[in-house]
PDB file of N, CA and C in Angstrom:
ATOM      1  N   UNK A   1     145.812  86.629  94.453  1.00  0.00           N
ATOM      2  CA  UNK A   1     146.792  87.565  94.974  1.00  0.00           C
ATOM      3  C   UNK A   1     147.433  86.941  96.211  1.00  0.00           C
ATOM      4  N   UNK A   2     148.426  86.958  96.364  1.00  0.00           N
ATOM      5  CA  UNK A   2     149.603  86.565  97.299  1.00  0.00           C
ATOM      6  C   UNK A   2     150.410  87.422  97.808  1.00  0.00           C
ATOM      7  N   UNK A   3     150.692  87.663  99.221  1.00  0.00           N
ATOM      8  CA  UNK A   3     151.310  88.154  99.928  1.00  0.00           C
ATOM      9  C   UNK A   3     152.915  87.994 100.137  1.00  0.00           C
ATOM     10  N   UNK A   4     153.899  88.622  99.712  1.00  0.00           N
ATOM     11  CA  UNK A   4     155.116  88.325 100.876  1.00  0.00           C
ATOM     12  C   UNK A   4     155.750  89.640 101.225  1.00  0.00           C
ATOM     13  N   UNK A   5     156.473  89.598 102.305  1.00  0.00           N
ATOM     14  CA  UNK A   5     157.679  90.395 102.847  1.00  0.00           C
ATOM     15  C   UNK A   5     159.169  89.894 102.866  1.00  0.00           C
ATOM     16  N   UNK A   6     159.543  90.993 102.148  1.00  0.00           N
ATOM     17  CA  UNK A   6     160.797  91.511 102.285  1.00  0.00           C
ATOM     18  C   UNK A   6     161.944  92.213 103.065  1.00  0.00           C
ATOM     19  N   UNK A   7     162.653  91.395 103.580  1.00  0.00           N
ATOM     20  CA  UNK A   7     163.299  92.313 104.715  1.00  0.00           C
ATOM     21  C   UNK A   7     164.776  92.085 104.061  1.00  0.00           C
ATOM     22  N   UNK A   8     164.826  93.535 103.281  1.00  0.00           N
ATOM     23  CA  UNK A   8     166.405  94.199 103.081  1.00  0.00           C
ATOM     24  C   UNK A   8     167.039  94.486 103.968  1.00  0.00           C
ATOM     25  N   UNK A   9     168.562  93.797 103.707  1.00  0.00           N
ATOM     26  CA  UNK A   9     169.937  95.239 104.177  1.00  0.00           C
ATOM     27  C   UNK A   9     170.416  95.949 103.178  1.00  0.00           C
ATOM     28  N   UNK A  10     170.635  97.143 103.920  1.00  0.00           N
ATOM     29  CA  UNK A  10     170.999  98.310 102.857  1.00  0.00           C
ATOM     30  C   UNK A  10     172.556  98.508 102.748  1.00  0.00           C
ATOM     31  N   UNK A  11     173.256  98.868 102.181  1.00  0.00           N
ATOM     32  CA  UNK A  11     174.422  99.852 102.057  1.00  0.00           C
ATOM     33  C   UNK A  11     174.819 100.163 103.085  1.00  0.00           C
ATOM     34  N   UNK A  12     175.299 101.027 103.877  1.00  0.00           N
ATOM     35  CA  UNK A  12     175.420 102.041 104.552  1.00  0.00           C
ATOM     36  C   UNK A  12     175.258 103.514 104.334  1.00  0.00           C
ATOM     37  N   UNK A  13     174.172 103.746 104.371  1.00  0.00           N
ATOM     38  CA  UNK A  13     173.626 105.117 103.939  1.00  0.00           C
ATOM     39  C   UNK A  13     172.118 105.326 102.788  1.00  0.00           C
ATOM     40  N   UNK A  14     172.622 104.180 102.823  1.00  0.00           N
ATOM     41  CA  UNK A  14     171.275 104.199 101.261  1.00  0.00           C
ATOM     42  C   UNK A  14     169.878 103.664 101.639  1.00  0.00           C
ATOM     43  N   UNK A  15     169.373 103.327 102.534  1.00  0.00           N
ATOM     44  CA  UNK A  15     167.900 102.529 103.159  1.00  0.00           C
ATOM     45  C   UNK A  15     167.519 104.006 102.834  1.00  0.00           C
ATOM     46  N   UNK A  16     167.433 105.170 102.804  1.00  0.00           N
ATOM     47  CA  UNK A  16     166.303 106.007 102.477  1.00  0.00           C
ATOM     48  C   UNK A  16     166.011 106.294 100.590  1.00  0.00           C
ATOM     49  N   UNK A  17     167.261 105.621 100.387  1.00  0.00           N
ATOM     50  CA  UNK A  17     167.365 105.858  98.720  1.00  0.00           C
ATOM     51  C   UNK A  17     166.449 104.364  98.583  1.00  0.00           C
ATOM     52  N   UNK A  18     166.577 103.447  98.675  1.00  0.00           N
ATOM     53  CA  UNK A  18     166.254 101.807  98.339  1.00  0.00           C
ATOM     54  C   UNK A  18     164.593 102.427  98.834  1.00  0.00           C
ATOM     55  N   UNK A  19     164.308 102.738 100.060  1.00  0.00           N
ATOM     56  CA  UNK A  19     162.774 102.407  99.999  1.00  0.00           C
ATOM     57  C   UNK A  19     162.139 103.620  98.782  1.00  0.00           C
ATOM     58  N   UNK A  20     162.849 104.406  98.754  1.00  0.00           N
ATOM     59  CA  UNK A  20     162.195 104.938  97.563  1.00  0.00           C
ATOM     60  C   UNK A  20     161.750 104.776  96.166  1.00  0.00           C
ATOM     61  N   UNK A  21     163.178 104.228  96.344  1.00  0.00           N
ATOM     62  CA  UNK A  21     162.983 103.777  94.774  1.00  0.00           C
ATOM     63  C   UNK A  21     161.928 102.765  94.856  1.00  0.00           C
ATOM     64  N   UNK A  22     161.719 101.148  95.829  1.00  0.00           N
ATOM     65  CA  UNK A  22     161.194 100.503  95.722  1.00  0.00           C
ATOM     66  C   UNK A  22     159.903 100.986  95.787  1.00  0.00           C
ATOM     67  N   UNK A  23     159.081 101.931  96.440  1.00  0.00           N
ATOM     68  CA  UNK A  23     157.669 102.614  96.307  1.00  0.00           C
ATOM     69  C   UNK A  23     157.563 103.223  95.140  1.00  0.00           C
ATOM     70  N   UNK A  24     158.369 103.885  94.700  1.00  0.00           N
ATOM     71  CA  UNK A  24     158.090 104.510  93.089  1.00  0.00           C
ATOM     72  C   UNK A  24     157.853 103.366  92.366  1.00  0.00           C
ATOM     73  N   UNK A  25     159.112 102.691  92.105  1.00  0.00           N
ATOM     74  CA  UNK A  25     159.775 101.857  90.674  1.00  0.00           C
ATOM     75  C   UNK A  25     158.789 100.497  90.767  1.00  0.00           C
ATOM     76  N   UNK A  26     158.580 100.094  91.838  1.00  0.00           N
ATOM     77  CA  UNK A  26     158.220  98.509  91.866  1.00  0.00           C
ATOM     78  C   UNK A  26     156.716  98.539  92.510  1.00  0.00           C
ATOM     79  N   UNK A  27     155.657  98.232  90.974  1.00  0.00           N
ATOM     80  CA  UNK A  27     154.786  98.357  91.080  1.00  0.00           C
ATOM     81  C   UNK A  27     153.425  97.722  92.418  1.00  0.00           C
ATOM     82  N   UNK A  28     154.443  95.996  92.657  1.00  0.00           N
ATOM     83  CA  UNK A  28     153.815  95.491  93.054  1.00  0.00           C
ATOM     84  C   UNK A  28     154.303  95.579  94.560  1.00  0.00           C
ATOM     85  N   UNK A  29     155.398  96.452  95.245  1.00  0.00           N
ATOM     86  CA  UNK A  29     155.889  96.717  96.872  1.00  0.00           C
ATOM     87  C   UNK A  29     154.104  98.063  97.136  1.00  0.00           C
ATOM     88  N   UNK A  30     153.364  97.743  98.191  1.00  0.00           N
ATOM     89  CA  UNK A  30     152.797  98.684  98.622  1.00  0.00           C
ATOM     90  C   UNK A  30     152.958  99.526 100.068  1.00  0.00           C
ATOM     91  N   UNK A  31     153.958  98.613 100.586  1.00  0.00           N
ATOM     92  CA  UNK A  31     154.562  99.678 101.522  1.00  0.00           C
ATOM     93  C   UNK A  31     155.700  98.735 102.087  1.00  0.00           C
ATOM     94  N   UNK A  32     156.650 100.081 102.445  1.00  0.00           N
ATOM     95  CA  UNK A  32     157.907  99.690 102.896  1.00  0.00           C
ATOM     96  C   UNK A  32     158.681 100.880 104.284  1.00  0.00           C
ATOM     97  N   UNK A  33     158.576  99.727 104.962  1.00  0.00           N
ATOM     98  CA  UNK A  33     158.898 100.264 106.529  1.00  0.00           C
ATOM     99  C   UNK A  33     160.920  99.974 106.595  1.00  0.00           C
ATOM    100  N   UNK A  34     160.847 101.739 107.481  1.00  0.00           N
ATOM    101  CA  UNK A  34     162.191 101.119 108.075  1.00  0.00           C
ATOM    102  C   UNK A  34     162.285 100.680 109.545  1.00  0.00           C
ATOM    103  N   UNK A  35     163.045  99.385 109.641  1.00  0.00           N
ATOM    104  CA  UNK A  35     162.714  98.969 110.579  1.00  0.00           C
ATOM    105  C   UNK A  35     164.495  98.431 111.228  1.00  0.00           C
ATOM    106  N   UNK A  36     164.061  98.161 112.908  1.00  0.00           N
ATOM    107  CA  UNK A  36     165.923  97.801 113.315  1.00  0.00           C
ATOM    108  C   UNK A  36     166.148  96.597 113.433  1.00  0.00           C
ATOM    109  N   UNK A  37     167.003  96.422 113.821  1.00  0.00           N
ATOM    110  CA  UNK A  37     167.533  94.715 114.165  1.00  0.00           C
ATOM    111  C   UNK A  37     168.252  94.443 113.164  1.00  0.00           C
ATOM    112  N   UNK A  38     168.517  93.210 112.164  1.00  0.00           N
ATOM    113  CA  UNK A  38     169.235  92.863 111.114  1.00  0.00           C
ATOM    114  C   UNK A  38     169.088  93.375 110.215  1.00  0.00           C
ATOM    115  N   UNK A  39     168.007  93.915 109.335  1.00  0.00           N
ATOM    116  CA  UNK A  39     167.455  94.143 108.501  1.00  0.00           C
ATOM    117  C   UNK A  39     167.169  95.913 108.615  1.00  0.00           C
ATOM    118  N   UNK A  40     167.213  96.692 107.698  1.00  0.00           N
ATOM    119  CA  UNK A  40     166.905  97.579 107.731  1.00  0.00           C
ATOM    120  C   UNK A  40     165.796  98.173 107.372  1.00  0.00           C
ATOM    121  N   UNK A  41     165.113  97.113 106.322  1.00  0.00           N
ATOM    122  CA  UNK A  41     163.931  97.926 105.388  1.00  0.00           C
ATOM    123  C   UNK A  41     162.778  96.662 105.539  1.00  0.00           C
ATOM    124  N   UNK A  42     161.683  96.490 105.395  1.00  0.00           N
ATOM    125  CA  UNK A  42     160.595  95.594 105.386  1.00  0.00           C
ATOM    126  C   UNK A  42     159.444  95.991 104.236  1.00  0.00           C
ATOM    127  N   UNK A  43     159.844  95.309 103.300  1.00  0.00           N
ATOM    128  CA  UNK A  43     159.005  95.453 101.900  1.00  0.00           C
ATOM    129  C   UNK A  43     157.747  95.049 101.726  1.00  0.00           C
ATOM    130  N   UNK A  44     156.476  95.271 102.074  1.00  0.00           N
ATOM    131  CA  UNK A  44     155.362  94.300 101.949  1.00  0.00           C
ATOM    132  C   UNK A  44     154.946  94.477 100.664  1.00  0.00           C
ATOM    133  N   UNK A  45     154.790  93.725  99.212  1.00  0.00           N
ATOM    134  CA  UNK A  45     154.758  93.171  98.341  1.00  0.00           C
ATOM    135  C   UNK A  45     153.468  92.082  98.130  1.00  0.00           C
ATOM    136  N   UNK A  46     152.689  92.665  97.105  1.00  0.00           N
ATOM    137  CA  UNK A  46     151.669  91.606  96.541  1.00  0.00           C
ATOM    138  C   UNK A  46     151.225  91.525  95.544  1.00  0.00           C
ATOM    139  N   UNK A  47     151.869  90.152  94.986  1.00  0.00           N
ATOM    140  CA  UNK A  47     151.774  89.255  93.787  1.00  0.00           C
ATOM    141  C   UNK A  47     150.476  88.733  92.980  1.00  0.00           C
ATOM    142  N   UNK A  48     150.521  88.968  91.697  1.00  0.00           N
ATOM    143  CA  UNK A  48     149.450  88.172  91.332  1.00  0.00           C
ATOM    144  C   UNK A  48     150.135  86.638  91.327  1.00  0.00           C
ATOM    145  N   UNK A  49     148.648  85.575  91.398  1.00  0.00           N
ATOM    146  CA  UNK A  49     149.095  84.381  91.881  1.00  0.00           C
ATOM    147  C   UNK A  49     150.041  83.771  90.745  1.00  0.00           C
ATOM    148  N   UNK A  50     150.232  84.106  89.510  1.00  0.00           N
ATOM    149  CA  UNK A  50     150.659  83.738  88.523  1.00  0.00           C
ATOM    150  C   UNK A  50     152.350  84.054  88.599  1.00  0.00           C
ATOM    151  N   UNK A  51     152.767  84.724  88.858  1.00  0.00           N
ATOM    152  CA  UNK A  51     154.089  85.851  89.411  1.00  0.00           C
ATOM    153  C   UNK A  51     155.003  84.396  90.319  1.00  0.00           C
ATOM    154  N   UNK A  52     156.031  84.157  89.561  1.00  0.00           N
ATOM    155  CA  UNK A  52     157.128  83.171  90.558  1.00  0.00           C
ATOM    156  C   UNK A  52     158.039  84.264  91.326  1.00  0.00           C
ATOM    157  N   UNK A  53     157.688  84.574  92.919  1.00  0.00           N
ATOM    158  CA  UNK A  53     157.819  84.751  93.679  1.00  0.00           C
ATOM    159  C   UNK A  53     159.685  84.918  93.842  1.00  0.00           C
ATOM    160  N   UNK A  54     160.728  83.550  93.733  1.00  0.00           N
ATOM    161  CA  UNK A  54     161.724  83.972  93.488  1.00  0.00           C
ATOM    162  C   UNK A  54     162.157  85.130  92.025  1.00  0.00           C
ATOM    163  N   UNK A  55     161.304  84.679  91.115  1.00  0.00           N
ATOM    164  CA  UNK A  55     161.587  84.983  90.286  1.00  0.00           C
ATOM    165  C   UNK A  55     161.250  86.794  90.278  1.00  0.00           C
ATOM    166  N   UNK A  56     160.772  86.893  90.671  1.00  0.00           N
ATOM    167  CA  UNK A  56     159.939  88.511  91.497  1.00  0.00           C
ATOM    168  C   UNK A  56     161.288  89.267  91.922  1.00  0.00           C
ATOM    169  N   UNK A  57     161.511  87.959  93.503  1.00  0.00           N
ATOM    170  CA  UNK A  57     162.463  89.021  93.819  1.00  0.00           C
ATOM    171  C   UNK A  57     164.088  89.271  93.350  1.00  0.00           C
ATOM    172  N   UNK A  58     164.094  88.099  92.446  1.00  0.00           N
ATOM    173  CA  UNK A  58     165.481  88.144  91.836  1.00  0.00           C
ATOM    174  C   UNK A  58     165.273  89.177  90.660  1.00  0.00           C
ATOM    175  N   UNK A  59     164.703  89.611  89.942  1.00  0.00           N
ATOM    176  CA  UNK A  59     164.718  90.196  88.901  1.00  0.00           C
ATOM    177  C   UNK A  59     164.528  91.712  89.233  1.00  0.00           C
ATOM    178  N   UNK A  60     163.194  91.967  90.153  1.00  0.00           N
ATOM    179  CA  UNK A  60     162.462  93.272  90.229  1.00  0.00           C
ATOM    180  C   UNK A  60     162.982  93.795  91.545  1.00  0.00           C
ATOM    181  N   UNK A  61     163.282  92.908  92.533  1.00  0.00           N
ATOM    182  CA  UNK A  61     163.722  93.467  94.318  1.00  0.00           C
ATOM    183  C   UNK A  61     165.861  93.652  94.343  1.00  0.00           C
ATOM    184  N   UNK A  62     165.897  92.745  93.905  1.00  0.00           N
ATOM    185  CA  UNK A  62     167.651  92.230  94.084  1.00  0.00           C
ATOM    186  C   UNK A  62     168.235  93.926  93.309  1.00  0.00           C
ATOM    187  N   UNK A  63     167.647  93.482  92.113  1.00  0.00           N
ATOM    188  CA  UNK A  63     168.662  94.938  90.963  1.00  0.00           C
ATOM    189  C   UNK A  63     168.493  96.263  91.392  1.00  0.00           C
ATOM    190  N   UNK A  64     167.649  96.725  92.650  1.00  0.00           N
ATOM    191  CA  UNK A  64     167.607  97.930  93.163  1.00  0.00           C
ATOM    192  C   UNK A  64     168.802  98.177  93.850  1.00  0.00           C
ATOM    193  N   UNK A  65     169.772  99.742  93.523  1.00  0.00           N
ATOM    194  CA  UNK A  65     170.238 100.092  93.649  1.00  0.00           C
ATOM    195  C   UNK A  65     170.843  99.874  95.462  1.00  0.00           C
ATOM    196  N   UNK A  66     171.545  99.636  95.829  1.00  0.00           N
ATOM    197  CA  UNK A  66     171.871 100.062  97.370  1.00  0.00           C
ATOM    198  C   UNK A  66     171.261  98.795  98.347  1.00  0.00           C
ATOM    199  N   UNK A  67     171.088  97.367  97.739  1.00  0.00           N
ATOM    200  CA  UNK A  67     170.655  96.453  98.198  1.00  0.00           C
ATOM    201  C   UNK A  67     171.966  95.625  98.393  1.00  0.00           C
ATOM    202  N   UNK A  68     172.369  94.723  99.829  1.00  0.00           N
ATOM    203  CA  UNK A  68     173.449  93.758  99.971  1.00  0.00           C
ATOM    204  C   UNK A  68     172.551  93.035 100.353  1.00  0.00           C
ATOM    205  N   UNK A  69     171.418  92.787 100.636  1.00  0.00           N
ATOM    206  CA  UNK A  69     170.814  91.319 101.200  1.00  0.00           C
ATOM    207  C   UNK A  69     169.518  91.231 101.402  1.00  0.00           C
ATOM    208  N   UNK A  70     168.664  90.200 101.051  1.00  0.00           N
ATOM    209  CA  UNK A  70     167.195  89.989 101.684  1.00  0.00           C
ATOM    210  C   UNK A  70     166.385  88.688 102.026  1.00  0.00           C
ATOM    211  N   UNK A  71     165.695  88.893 102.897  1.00  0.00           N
ATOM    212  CA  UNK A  71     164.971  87.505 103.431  1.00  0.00           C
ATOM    213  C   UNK A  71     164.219  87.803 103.211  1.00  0.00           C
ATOM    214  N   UNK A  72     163.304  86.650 102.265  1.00  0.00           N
ATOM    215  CA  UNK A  72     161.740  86.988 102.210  1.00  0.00           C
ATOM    216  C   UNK A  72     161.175  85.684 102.787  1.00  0.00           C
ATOM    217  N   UNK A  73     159.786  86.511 103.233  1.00  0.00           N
ATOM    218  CA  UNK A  73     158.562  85.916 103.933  1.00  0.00           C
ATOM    219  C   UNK A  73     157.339  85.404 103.123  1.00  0.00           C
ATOM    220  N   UNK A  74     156.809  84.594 102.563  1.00  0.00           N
ATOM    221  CA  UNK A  74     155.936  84.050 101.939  1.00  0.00           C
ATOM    222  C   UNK A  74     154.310  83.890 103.108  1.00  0.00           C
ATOM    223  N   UNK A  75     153.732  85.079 102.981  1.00  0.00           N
ATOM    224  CA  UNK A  75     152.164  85.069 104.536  1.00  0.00           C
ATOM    225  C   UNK A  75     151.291  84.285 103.436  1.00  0.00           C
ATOM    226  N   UNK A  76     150.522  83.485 104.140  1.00  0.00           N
ATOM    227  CA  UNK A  76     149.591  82.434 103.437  1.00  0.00           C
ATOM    228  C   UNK A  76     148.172  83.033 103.989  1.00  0.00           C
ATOM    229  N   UNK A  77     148.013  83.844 105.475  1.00  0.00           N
ATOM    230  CA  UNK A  77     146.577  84.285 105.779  1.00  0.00           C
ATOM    231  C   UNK A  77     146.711  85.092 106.733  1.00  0.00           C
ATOM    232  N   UNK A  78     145.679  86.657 106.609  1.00  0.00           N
ATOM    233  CA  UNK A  78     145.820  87.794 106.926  1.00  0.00           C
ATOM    234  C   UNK A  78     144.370  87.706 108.039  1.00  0.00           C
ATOM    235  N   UNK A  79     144.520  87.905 108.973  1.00  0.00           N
ATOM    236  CA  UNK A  79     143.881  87.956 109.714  1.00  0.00           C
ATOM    237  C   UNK A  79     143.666  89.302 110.416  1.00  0.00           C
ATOM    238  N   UNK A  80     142.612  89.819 110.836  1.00  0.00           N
ATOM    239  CA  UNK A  80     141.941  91.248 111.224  1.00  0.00           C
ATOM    240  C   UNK A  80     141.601  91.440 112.405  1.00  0.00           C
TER     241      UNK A  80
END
């Protein structure tokens, strides 16, 4: 299992529609913060290791409704 984050821009108006959908619809987002600065939304997302990562977010993150942009973060170790 592999970790990354997602940090969407939304629409204008739609970051409460996008994190929703992404917590319902997209099995593998387990939580998604709204957050300020460039980015509006912060997707934390985890992959089985098998799962191509672009391929993740081009297919399953990108086609959500009310999305213009995202940077993702690839975390290699979670520390407590």
């Amino acid at each position: 299992m592999r970790t990354i984050f997602v940090h969407v821009k939304c629409e204008l108006g739609k970051s409460y529609t996008v994190a929703a959908e992404a917590a319902d619809t997209v099995e593998e987002v387990s939580e998604v913060y709204s957050t300020s600065g460039d980015f509006d939304l912060l997707m934390k997302c985890n992959l089985a290791d098998d799962i191509d990562v672009g391929r993740f977010v081009n297919e399953r993150i990108h086609p959500l409704p009310g999305i213009k942009d995202t940077y993702t973060v690839i975390a290699f170790k979670a520390f407590s």
